[in-house]
Protein backbone atom coordinates (compact mmCIF):
# COMPACT_ATOMS: atom_id res chain seq x y z
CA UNK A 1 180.74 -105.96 178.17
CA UNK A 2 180.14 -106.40 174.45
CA UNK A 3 178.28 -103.63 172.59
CA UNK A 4 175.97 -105.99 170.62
CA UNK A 5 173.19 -106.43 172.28
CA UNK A 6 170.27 -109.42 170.69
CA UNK A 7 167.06 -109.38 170.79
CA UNK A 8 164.10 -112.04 169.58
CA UNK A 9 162.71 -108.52 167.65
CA UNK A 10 166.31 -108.40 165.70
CA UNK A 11 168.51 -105.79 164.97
CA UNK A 12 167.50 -102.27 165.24
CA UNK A 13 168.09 -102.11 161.66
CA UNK A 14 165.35 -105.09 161.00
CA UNK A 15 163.18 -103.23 163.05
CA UNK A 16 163.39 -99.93 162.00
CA UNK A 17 162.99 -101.68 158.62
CA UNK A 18 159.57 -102.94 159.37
CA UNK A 19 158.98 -99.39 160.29
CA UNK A 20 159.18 -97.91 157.18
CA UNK A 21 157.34 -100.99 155.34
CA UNK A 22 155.23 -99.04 152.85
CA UNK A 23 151.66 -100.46 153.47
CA UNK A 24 149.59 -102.91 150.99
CA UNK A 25 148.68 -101.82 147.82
CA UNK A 26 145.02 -101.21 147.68
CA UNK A 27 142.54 -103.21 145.53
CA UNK A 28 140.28 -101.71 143.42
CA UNK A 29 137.69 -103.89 141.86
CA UNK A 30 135.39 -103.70 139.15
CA UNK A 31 131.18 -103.37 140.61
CA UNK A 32 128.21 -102.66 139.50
CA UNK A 33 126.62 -99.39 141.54
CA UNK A 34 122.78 -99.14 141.32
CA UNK A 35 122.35 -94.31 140.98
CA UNK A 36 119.91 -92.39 142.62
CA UNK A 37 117.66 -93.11 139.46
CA UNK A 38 117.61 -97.13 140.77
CA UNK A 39 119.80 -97.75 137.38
CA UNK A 40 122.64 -100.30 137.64
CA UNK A 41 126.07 -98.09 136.24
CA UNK A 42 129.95 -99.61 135.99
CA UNK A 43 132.13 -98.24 139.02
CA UNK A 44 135.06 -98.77 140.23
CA UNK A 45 135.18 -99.76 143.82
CA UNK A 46 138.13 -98.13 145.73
CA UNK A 47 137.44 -98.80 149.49
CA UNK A 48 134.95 -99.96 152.50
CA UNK A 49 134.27 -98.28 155.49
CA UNK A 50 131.68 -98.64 158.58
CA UNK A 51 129.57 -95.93 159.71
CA UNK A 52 125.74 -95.73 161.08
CA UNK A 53 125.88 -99.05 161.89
CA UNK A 54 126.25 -100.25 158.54
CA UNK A 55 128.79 -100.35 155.45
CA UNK A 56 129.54 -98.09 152.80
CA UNK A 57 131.69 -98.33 149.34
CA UNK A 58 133.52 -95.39 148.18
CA UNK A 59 133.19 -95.49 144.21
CA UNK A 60 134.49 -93.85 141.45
CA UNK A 61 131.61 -93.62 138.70
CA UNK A 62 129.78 -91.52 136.25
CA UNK A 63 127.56 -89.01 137.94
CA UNK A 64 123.72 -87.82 136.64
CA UNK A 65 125.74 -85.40 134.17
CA UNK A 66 128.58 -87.96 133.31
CA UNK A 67 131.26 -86.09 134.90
CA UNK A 68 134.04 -88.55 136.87
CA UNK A 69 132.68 -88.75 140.76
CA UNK A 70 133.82 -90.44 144.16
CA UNK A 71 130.56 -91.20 145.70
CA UNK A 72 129.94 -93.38 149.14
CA UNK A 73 126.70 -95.69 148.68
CA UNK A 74 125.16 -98.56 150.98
CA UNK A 75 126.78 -102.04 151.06
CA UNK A 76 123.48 -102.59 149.51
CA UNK A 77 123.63 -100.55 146.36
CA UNK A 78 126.58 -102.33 145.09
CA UNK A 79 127.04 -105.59 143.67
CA UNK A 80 130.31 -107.21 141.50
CA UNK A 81 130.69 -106.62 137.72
CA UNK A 82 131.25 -109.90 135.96
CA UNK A 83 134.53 -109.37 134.68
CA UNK A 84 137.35 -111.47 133.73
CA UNK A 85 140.27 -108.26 133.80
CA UNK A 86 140.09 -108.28 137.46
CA UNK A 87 138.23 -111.45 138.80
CA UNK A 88 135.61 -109.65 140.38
CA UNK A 89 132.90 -111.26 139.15
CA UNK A 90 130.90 -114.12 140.03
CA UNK A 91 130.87 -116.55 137.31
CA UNK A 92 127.01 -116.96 136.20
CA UNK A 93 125.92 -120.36 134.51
């Protein structure tokens, strides 16, 4: 009886491999996040998430006393920045 056993999933070294596959690098893009005052402010966008039935941005902006804050706002309160470092913008005509 041989001791090497194959599989269609590959050696247990390939899959414990694919284990330990560190997982995507996240994207952050460059928006434009409309404050509590209804101004439109530069954030950074660092991640989505669904809850009450709708979706919600976590940002990274200036808060009302321009200290650095990681705030969650509406799908509707953000929008992209037109920028050309990170391609997030919509190109305008």
């Amino acid at each position: 009886m041989s001791s090497r056993i194959t599989s269609e999933l590959g050696t247990l070294g390939d899959r414990i491999a694919r284990m330990r596959a560190t997982e995507p690098a996240r994207t952050v893009r460059h928006v434009l996040a409309r404050d509590d005052a209804g101004l439109w402010q530069p954030a950074l966008l660092v991640g989505w998430f669904r809850a009450q039935d709708r979706w919600w941005g976590r940002v990274a902006m200036l808060d009302g006393d321009h200290d650095a804050a990681l705030v969650d706002l509406a799908a509707g309160r953000l929008r992209p920045s037109d920028c050309s470092c990170c391609q997030s913008g919509t190109a305008t005509t």
